[in-house]
Protein backbone atom coordinates (compact mmCIF):
# COMPACT_ATOMS: atom_id res chain seq x y z
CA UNK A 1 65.39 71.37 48.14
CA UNK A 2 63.65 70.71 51.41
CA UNK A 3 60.03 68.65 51.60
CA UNK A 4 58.23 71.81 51.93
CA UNK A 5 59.99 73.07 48.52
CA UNK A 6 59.26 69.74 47.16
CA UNK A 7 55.66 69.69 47.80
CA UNK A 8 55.38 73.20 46.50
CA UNK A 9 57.06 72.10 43.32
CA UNK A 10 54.91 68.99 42.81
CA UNK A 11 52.02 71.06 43.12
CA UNK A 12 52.71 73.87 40.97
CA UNK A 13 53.37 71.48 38.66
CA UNK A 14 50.23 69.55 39.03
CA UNK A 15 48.46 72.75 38.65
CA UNK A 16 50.38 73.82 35.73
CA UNK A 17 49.54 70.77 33.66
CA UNK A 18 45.97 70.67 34.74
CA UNK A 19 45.96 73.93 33.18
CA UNK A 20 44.53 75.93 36.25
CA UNK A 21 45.65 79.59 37.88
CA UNK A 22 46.76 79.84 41.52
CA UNK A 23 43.31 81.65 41.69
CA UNK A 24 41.30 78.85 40.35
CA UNK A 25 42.67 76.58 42.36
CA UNK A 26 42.52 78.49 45.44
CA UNK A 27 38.98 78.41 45.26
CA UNK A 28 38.41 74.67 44.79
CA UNK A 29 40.56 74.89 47.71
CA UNK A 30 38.58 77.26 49.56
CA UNK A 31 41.79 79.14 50.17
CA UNK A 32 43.49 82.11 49.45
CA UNK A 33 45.21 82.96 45.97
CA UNK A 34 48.52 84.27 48.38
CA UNK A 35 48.26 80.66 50.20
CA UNK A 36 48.41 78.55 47.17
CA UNK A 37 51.28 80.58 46.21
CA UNK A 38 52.98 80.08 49.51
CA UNK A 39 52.46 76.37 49.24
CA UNK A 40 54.34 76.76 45.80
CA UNK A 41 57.22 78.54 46.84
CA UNK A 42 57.65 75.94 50.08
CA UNK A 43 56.73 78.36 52.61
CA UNK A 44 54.85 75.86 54.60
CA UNK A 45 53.77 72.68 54.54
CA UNK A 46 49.88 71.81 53.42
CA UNK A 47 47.55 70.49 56.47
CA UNK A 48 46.22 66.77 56.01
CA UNK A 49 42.68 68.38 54.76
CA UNK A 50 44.94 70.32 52.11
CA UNK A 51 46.37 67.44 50.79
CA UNK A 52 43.58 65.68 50.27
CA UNK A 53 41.80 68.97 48.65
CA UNK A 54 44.35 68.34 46.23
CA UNK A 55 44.40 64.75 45.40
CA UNK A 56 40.94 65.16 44.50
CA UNK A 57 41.69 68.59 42.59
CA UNK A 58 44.49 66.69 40.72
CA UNK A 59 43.19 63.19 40.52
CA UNK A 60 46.02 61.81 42.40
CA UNK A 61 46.45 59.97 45.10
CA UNK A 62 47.76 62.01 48.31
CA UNK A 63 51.49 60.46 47.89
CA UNK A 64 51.55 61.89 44.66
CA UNK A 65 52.93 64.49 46.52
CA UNK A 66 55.60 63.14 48.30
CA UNK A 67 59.31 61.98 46.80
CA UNK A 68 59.90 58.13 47.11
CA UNK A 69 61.91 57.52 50.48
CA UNK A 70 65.44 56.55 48.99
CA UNK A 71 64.06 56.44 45.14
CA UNK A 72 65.57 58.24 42.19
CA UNK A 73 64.05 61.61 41.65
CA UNK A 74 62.71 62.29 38.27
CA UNK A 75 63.66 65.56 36.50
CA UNK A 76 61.37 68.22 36.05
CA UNK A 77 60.76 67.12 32.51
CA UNK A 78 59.59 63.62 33.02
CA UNK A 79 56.92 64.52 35.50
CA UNK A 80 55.70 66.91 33.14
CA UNK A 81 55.64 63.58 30.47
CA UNK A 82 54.07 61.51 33.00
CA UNK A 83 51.28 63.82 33.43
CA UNK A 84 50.78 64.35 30.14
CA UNK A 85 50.15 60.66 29.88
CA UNK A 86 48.33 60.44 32.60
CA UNK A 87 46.19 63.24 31.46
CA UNK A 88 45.82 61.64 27.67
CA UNK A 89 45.12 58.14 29.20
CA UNK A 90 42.03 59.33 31.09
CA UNK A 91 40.42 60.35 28.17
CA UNK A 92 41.27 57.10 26.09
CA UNK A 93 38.62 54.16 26.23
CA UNK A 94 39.67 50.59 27.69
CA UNK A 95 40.10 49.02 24.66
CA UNK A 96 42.58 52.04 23.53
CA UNK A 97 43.81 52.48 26.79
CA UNK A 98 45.08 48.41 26.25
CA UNK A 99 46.43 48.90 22.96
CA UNK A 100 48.92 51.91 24.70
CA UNK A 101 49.48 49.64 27.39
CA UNK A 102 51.00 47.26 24.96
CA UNK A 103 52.73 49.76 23.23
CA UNK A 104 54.60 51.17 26.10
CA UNK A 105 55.45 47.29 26.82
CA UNK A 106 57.15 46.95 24.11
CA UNK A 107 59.25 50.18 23.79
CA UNK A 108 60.29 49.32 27.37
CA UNK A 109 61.24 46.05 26.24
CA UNK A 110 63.00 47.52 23.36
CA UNK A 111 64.96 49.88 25.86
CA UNK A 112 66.20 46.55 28.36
């Protein structure tokens, strides 16, 4: 895949587990239903004001969108897990959100 394709990807999937249509999130956008599908299928790349239309769409930060330079990929799957936790953990209070904090501590601890 080349970083076009990979940007389309990450967003699709961002918009995917947010739960929005190409439609709905072409108008937060302010852009077309066909562009957000272009930016999906890695016709182009997204402009700088794009990018950060997104972040704020998604509630990421604008690197979100960008593989790690020489980092390990993650499959498919375990972005779709990490949002899901990310999505779950902004609806949990502090106090909960410390107790899961812990938790995942310890399973990773578990795992070394």
């Amino acid at each position: 895949m080349d970083r076009k394709q990979l940007v389309g990807a990450r967003v699709k999937a961002l918009r995917k587990t947010r739960g929005l249509s190409q439609r709905s999130l072409a108008e937060i956008l302010g852009k077309s239903t066909e562009s957000v599908s272009q930016l999906e299928r890695g016709v182009f790349l997204p402009s700088y004001e794009t990018l950060e239309g997104l972040a704020v769409a998604f509630d990421v930060p604008m690197a979100e969108f960008f593989p790690s330079v020489g980092g390990s990929r993650l499959t498919d799957k375990e972005e779709d897990l990490i949002n899901q936790v990310q999505q779950i953990s902004r609806r949990l209070g502090e106090k909960k959100l410390e107790t899961a904090v812990a938790q995942l501590t310890a399973l990773l601890a578990l795992s070394e």
